[in-house]
N, C-alpha and C. Protein backbone atom coordinates (compact mmCIF):
# COMPACT_ATOMS: atom_id res chain seq x y z
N UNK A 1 29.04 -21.93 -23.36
CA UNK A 1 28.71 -20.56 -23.66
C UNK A 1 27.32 -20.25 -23.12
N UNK A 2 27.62 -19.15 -22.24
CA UNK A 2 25.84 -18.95 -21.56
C UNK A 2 25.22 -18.68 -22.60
N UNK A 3 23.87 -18.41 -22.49
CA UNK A 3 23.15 -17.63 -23.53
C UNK A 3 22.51 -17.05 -22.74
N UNK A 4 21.72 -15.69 -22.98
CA UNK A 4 20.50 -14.75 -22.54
C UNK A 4 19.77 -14.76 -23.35
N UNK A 5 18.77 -14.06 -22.50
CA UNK A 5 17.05 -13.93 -23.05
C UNK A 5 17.08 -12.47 -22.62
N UNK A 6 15.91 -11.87 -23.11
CA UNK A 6 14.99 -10.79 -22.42
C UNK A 6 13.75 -11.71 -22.43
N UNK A 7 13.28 -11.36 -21.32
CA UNK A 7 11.74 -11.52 -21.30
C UNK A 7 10.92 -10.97 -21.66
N UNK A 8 9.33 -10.70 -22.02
CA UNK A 8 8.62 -9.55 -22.73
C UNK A 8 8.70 -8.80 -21.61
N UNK A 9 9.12 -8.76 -19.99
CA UNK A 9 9.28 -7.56 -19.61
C UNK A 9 10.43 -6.59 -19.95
N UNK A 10 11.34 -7.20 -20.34
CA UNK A 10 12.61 -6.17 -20.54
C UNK A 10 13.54 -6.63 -19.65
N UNK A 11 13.29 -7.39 -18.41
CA UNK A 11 14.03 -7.92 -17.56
C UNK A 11 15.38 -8.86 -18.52
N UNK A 12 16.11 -8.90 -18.20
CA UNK A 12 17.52 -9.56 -19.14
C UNK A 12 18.13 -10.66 -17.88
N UNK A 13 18.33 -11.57 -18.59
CA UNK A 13 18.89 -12.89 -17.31
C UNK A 13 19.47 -13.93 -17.84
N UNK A 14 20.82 -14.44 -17.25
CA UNK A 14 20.55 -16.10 -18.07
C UNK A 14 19.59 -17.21 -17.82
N UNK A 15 19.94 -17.82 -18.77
CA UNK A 15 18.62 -18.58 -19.02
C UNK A 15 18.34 -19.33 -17.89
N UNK A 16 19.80 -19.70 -17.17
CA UNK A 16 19.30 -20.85 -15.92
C UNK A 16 19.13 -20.08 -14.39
N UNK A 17 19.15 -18.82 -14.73
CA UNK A 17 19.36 -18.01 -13.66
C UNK A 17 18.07 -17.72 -12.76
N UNK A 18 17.95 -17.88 -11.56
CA UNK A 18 16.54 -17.89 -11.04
C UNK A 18 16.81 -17.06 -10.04
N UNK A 19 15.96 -15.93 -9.89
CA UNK A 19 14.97 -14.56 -9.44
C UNK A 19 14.64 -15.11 -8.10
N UNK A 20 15.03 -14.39 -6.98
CA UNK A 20 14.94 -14.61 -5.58
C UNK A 20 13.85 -14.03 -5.25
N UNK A 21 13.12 -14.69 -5.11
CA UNK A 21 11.53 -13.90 -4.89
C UNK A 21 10.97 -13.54 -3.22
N UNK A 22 11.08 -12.29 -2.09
CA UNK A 22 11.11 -12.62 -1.17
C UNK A 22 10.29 -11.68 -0.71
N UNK A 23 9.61 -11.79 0.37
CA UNK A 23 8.99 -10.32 1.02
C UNK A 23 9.44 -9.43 1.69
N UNK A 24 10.56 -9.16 1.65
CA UNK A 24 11.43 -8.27 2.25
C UNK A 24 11.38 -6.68 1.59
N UNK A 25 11.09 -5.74 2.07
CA UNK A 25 11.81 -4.59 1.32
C UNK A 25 12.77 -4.35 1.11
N UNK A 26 13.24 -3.68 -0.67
CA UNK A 26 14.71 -3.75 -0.92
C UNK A 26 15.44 -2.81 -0.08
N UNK A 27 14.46 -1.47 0.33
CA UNK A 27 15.09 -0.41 1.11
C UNK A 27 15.41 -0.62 2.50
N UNK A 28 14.29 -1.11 3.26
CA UNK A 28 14.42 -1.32 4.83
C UNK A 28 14.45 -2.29 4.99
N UNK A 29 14.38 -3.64 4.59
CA UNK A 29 14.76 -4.69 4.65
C UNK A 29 13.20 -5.21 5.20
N UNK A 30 12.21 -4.82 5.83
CA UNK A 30 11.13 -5.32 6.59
C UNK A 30 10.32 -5.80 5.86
N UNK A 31 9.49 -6.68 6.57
CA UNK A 31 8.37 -7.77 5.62
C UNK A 31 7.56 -6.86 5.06
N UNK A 32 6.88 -7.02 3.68
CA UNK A 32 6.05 -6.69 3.05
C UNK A 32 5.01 -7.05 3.33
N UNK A 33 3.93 -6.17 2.88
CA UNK A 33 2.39 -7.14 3.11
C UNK A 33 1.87 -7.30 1.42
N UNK A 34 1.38 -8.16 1.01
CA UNK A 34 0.70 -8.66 0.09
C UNK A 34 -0.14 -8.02 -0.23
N UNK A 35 -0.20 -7.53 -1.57
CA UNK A 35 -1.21 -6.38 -1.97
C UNK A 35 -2.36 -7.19 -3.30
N UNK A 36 -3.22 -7.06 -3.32
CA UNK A 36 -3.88 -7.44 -4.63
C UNK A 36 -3.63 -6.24 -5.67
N UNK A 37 -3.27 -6.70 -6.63
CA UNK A 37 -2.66 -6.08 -7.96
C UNK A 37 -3.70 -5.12 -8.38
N UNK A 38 -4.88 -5.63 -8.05
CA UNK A 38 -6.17 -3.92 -8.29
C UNK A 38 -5.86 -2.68 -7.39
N UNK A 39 -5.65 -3.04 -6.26
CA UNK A 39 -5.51 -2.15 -5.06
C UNK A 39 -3.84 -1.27 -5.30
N UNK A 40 -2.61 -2.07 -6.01
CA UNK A 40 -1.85 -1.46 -6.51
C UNK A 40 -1.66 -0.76 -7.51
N UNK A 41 -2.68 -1.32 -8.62
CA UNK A 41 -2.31 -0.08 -9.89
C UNK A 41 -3.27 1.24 -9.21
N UNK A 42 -4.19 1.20 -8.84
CA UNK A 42 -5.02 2.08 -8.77
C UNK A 42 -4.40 3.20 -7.51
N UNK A 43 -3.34 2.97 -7.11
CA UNK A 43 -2.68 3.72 -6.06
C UNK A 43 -1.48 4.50 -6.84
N UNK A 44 -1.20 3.47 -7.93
CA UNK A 44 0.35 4.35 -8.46
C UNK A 44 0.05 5.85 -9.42
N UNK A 45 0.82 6.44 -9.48
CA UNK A 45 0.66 7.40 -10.44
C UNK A 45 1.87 7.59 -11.60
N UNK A 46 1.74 6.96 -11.76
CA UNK A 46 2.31 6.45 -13.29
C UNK A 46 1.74 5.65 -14.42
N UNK A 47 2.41 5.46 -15.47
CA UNK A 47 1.95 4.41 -16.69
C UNK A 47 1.95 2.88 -15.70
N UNK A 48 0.96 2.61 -16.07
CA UNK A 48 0.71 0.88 -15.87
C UNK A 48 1.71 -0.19 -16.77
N UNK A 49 1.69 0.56 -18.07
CA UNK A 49 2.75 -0.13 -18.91
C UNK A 49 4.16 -0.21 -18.42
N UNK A 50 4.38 0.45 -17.31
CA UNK A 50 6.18 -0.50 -16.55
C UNK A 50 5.87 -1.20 -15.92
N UNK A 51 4.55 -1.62 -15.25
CA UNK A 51 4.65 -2.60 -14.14
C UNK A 51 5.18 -4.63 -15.10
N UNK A 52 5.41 -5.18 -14.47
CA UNK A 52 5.87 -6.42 -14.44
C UNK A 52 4.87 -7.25 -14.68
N UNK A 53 4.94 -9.06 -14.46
CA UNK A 53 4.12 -9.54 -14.70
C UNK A 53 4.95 -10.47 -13.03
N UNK A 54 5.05 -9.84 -12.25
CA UNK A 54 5.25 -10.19 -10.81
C UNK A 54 4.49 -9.99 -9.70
N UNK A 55 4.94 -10.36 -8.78
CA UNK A 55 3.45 -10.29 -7.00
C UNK A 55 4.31 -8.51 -6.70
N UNK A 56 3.69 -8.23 -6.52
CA UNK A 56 4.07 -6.62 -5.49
C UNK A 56 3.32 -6.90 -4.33
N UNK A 57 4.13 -6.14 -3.75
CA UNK A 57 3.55 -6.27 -2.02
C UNK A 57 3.91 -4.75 -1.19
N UNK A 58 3.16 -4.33 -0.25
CA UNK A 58 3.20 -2.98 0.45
C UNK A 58 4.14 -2.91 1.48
N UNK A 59 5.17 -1.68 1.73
CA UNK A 59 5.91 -1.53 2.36
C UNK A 59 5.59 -1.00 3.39
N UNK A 60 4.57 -1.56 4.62
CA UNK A 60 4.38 -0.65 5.49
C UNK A 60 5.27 0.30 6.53
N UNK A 61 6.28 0.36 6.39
CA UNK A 61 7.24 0.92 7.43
C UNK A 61 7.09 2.42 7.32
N UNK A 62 6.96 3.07 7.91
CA UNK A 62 7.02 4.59 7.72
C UNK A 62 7.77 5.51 7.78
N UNK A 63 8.67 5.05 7.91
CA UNK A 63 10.15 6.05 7.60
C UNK A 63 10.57 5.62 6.56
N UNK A 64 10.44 4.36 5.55
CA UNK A 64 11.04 3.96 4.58
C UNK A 64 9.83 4.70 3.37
N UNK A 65 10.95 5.16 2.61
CA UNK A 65 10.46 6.10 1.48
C UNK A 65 9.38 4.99 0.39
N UNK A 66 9.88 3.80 0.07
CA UNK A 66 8.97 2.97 -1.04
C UNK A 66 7.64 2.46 0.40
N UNK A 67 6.76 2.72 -1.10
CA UNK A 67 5.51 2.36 -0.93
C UNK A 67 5.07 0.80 -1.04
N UNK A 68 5.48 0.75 -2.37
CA UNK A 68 5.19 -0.71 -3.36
C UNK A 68 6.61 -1.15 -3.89
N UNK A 69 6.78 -2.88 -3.41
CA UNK A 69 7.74 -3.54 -4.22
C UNK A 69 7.29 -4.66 -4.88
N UNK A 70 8.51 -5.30 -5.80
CA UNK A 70 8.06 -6.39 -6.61
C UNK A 70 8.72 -7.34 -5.79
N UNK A 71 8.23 -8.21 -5.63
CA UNK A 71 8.81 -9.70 -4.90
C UNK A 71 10.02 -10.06 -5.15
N UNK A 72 10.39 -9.97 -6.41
CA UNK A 72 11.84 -10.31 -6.96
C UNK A 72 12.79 -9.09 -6.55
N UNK A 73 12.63 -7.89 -6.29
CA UNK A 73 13.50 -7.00 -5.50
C UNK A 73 13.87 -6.06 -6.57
N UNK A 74 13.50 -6.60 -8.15
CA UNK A 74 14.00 -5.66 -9.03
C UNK A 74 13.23 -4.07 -9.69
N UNK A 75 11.83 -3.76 -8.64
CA UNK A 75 11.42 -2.87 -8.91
C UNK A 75 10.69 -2.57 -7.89
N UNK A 76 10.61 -1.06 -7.75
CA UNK A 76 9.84 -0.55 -6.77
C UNK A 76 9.61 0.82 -7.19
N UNK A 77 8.21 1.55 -6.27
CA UNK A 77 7.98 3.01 -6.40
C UNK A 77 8.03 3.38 -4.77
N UNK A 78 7.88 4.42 -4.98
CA UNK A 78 8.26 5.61 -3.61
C UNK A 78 7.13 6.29 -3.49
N UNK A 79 6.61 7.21 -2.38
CA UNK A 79 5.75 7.81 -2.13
C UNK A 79 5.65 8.66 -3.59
N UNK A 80 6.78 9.30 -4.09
CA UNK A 80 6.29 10.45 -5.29
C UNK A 80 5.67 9.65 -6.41
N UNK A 81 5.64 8.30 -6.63
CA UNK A 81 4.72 7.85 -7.52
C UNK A 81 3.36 7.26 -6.91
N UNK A 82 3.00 7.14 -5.69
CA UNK A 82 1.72 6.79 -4.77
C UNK A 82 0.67 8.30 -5.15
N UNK A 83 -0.66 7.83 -5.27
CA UNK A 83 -1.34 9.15 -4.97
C UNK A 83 -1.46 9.85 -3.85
N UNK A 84 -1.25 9.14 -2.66
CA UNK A 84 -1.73 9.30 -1.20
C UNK A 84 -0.54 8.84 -0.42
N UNK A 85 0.02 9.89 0.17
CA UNK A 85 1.17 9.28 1.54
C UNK A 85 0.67 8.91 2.44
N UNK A 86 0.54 8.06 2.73
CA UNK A 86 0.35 7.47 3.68
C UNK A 86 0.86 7.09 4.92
N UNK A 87 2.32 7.08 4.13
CA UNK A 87 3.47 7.17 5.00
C UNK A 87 3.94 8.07 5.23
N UNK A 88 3.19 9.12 5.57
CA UNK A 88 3.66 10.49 6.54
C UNK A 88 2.79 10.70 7.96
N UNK A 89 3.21 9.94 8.98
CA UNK A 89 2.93 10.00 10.44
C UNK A 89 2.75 10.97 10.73
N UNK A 90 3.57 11.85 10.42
CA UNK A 90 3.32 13.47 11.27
C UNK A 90 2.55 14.48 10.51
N UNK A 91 1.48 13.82 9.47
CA UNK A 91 0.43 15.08 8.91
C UNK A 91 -0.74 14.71 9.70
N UNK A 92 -1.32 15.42 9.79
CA UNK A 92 -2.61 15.20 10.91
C UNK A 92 -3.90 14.67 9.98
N UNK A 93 -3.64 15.42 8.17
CA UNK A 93 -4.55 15.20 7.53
C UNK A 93 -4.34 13.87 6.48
N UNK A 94 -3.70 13.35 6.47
CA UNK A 94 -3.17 12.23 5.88
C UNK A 94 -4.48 10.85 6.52
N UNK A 95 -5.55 10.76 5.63
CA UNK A 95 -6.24 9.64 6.25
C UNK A 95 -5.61 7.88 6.64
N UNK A 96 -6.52 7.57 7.90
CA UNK A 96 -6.34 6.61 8.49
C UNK A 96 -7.69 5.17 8.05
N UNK A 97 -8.78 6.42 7.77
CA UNK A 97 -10.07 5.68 6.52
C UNK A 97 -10.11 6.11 5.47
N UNK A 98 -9.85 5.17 4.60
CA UNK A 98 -9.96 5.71 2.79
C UNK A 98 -11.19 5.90 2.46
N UNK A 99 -12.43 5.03 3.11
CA UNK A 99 -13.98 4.77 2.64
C UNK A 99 -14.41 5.68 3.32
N UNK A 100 -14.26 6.19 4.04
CA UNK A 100 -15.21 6.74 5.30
C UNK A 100 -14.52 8.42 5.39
N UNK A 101 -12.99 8.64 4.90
CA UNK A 101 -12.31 9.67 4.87
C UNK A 101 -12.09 10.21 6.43
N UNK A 102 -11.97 9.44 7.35
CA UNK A 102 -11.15 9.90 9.05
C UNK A 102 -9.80 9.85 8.77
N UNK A 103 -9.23 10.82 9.49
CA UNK A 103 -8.29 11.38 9.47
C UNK A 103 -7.63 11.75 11.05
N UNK A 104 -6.63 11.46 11.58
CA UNK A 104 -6.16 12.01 13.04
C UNK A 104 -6.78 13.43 13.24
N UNK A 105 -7.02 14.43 12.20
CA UNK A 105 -7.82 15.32 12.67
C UNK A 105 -8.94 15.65 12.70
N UNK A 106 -9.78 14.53 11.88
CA UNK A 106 -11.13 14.65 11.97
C UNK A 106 -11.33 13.99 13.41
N UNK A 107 -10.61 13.18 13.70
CA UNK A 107 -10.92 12.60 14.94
C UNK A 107 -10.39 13.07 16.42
N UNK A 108 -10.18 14.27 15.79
CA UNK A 108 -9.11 15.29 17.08
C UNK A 108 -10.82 16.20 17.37
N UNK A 109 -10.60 16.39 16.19
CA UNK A 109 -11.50 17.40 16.47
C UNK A 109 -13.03 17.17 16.86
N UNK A 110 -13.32 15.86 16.78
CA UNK A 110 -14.72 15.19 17.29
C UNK A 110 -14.54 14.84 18.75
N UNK A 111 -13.08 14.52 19.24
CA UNK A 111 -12.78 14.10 20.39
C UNK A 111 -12.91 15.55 21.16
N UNK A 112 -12.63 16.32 21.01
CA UNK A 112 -12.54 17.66 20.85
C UNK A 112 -13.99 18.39 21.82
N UNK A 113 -14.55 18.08 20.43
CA UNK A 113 -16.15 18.93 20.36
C UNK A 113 -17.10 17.87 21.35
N UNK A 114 -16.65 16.14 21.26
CA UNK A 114 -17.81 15.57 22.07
C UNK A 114 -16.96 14.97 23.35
N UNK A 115 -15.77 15.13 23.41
CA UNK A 115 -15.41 14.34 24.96
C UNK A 115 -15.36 12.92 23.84
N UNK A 116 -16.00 12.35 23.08
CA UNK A 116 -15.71 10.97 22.82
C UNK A 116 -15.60 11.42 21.10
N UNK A 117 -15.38 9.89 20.67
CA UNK A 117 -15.07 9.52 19.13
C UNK A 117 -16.31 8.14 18.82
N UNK A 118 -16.90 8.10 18.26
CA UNK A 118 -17.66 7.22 17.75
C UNK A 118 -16.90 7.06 16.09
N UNK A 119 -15.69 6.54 15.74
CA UNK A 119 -15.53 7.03 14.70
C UNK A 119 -15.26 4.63 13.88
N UNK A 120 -14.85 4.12 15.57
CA UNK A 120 -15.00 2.92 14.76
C UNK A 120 -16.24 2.26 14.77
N UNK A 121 -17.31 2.91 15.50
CA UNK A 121 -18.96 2.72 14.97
C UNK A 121 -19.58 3.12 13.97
N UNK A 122 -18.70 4.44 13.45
CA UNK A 122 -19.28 4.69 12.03
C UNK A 122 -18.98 3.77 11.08
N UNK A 123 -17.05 3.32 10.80
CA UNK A 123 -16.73 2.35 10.29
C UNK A 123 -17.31 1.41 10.30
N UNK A 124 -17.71 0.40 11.31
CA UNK A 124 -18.88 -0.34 11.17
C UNK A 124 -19.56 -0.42 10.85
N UNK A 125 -20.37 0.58 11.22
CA UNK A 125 -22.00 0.84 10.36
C UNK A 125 -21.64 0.89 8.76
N UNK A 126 -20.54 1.28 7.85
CA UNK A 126 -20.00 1.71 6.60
C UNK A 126 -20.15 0.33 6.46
N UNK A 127 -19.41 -0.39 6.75
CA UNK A 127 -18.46 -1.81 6.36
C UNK A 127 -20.30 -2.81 6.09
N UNK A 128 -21.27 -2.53 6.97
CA UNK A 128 -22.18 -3.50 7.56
C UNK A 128 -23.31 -2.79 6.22
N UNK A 129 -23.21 -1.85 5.84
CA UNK A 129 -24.26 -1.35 4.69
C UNK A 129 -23.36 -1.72 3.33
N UNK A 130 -22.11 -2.00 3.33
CA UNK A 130 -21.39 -2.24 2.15
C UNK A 130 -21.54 -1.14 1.61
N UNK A 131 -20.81 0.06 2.36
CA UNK A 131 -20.46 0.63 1.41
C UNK A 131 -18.85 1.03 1.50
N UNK A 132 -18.04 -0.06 1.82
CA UNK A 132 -17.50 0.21 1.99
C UNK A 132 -15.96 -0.22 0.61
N UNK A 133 -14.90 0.10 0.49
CA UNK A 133 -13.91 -0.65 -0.66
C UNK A 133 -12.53 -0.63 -0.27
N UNK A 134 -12.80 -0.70 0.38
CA UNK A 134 -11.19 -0.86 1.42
C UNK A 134 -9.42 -1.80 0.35
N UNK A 135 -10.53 -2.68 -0.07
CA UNK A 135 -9.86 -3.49 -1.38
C UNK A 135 -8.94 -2.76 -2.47
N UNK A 136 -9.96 -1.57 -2.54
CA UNK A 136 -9.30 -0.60 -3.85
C UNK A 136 -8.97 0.30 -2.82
N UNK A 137 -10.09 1.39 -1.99
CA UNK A 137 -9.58 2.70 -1.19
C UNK A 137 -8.09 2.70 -0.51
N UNK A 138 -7.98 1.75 -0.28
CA UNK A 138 -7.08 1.62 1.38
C UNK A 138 -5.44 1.15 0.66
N UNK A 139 -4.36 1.58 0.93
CA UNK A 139 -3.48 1.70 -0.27
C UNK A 139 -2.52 0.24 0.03
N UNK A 140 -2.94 -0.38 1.57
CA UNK A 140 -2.64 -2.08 1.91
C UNK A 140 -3.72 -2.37 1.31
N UNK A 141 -4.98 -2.30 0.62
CA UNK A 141 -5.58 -3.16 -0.04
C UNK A 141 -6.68 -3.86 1.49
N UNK A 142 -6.79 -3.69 2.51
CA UNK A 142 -7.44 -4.08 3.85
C UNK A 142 -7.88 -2.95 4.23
N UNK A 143 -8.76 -3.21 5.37
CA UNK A 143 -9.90 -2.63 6.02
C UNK A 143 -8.32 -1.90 7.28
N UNK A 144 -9.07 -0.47 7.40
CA UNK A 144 -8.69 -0.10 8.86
C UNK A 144 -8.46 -0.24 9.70
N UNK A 145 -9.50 -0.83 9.91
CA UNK A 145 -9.88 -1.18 11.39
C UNK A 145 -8.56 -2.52 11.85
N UNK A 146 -8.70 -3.29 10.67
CA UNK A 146 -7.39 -4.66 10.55
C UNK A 146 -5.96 -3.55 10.73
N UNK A 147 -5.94 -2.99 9.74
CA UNK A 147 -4.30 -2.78 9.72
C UNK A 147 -3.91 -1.72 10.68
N UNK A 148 -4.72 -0.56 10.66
CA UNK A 148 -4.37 0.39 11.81
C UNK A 148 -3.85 -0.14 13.21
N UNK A 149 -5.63 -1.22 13.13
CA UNK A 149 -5.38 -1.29 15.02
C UNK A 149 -7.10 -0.55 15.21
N UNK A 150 -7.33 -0.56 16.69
CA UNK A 150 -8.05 0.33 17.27
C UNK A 150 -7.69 1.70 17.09
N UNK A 151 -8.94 2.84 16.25
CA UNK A 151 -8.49 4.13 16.29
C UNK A 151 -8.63 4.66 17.33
């Protein structure tokens, strides 16, 4: 005779039953990136009291609607619970620096007005005075300059 549990999350399982823990997204199937759990609550907009006592990791794909999943595959949020889309390519104002606040159109429009962009020398100069929090700002929990690429 099996028996079940709940866990104090609410999660329900048999007892010998073991949780496939993977980095995959449940929606698009693509690798996750590893988020530190500060850099995730502080992005969601919801109660903290549903999250799990599991790894979440960031869905970078940008056509795929979730933001944040749980490793085990049994929970996730979507842009409408994120504060910041991020994953909308085609807004111009949707930032590309969380610390520094650049944006494809702040940097349109500097390219614009000077013929050039000095915009990953400012980043630098930010990052090199510490003032920068990329850890918490940045909704992968990493610096720009890493995950973007060259702006």
């Amino acid at each position: 005779m099996s028996q079940y549990c709940c866990t104090p999350m609410g999660t329900c399982n048999e007892e010998k039953a073991v949780i496939t823990q993977t980095n995959l997204c449940p929606t698009c199937g693509q690798k996750g990136k590893k988020v530190d759990s500060i850099t995730f609550k502080a992005w969601l907009d919801i109660s903290l009291l549903t999250l799990r006592d599991v790894r979440y990791l960031f869905c970078p794909t940008a056509a795929c609607p979730v933001v944040y999943f749980a490793a085990d595959r049994l929970q996730f949020f979507t842009k409408e619970q994120v504060r910041v889309h991020q994953k909308e390519p085609d807004d111009e104002s949707v930032l590309v620096c969380y610390c520094f606040y650049h944006s494809p159109q702040t940097i349109r429009i500097e390219l614009l007005a000077r013929n050039a962009s000095n915009v990953v020398e400012k980043i630098t100069g930010g990052i090199q005075a510490g003032q920068c929090a990329c850890k918490v700002r940045n909704p992968q929990g990493s610096c720009c300059l890493v995950t973007c690429g060259p702006l």
